[in-house]
C-alpha atoms as a PDB file:
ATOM      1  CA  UNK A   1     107.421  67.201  98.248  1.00  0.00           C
ATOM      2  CA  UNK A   2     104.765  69.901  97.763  1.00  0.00           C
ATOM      3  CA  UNK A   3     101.009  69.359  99.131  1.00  0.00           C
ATOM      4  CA  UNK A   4      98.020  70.878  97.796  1.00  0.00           C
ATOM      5  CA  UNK A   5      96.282  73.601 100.461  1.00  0.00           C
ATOM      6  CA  UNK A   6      92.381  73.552  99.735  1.00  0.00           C
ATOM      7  CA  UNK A   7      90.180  75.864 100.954  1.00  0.00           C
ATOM      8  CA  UNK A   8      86.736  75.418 102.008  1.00  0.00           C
ATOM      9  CA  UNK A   9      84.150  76.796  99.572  1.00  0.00           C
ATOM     10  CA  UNK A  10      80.632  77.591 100.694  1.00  0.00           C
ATOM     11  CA  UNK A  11      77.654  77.042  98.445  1.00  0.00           C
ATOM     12  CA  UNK A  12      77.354  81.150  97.873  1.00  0.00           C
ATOM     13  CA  UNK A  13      81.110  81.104  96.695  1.00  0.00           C
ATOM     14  CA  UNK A  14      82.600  82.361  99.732  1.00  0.00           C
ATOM     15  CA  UNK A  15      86.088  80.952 101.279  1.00  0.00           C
ATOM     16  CA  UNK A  16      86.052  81.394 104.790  1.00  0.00           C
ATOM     17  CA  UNK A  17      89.590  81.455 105.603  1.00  0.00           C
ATOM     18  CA  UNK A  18      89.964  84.228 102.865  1.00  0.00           C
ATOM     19  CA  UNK A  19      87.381  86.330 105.045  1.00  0.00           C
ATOM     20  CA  UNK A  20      89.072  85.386 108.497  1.00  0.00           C
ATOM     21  CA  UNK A  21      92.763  86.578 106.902  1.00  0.00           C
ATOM     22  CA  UNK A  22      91.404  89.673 105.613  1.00  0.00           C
ATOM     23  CA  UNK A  23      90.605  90.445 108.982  1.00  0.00           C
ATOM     24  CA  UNK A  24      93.524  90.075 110.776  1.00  0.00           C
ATOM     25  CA  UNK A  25      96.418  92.286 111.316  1.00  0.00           C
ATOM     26  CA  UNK A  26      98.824  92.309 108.642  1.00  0.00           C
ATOM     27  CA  UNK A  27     101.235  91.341 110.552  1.00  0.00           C
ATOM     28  CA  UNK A  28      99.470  88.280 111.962  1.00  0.00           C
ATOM     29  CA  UNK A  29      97.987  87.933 108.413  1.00  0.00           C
ATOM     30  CA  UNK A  30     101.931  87.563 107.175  1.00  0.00           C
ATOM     31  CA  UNK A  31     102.499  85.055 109.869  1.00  0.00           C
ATOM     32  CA  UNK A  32      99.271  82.755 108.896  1.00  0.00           C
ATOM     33  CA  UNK A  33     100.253  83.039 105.041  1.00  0.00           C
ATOM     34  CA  UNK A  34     103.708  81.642 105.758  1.00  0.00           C
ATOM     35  CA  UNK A  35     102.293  78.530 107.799  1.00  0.00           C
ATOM     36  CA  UNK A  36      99.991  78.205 105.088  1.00  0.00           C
ATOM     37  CA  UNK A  37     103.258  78.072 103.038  1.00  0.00           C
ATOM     38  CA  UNK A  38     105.120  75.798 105.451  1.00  0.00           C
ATOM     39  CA  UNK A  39     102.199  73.454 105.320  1.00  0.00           C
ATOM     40  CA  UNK A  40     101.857  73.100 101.347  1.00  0.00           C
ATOM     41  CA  UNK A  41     105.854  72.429 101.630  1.00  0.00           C
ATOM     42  CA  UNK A  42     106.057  69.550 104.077  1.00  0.00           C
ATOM     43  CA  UNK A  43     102.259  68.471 104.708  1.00  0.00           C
ATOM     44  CA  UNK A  44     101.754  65.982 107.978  1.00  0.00           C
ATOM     45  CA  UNK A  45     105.395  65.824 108.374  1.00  0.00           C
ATOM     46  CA  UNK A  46     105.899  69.761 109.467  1.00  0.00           C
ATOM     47  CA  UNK A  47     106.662  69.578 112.903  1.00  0.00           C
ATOM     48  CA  UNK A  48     105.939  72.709 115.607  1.00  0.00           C
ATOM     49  CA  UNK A  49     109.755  73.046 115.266  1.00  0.00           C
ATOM     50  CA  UNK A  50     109.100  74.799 111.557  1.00  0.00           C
ATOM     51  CA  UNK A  51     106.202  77.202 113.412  1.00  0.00           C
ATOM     52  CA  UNK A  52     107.409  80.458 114.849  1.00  0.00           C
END
C-alpha cells in the first residue's frame, strides 16, 4: 500500500523540508530521500528495522 508524503507549505510558497534537504550533504540528502521513500511505501507500519 502506498501513502501520500505532504509537505508543509508556508503562506510565501516555501516548503521547508525542500530548503533543509538542499542543505545537506548529498550523501545525507540520498539517505533522507530514501526514508522519505520508505515512508510513502509502508506509512505507520515501517518499523526502525527498514531505517539504515
Amino acid at each position: 500500500m502506498n501513502w501520500k508524503v505532504e509537505y508543509y507549505k508556508k503562506g510565501n510558497g516555501e516548503i521547508p523540508v525542500f530548503e533543509f534537504l538542499l542543505s545537506l550533504s548529498p550523501k545525507m540528502r540520498a539517505k533522507a530521500y530514501n526514508e522519505i521513500k520508505l515512508l510513502a511505501e509502508h506509512g505507520y507500519y515501517l518499523k526502525e528495522s527498514y531505517v539504515k
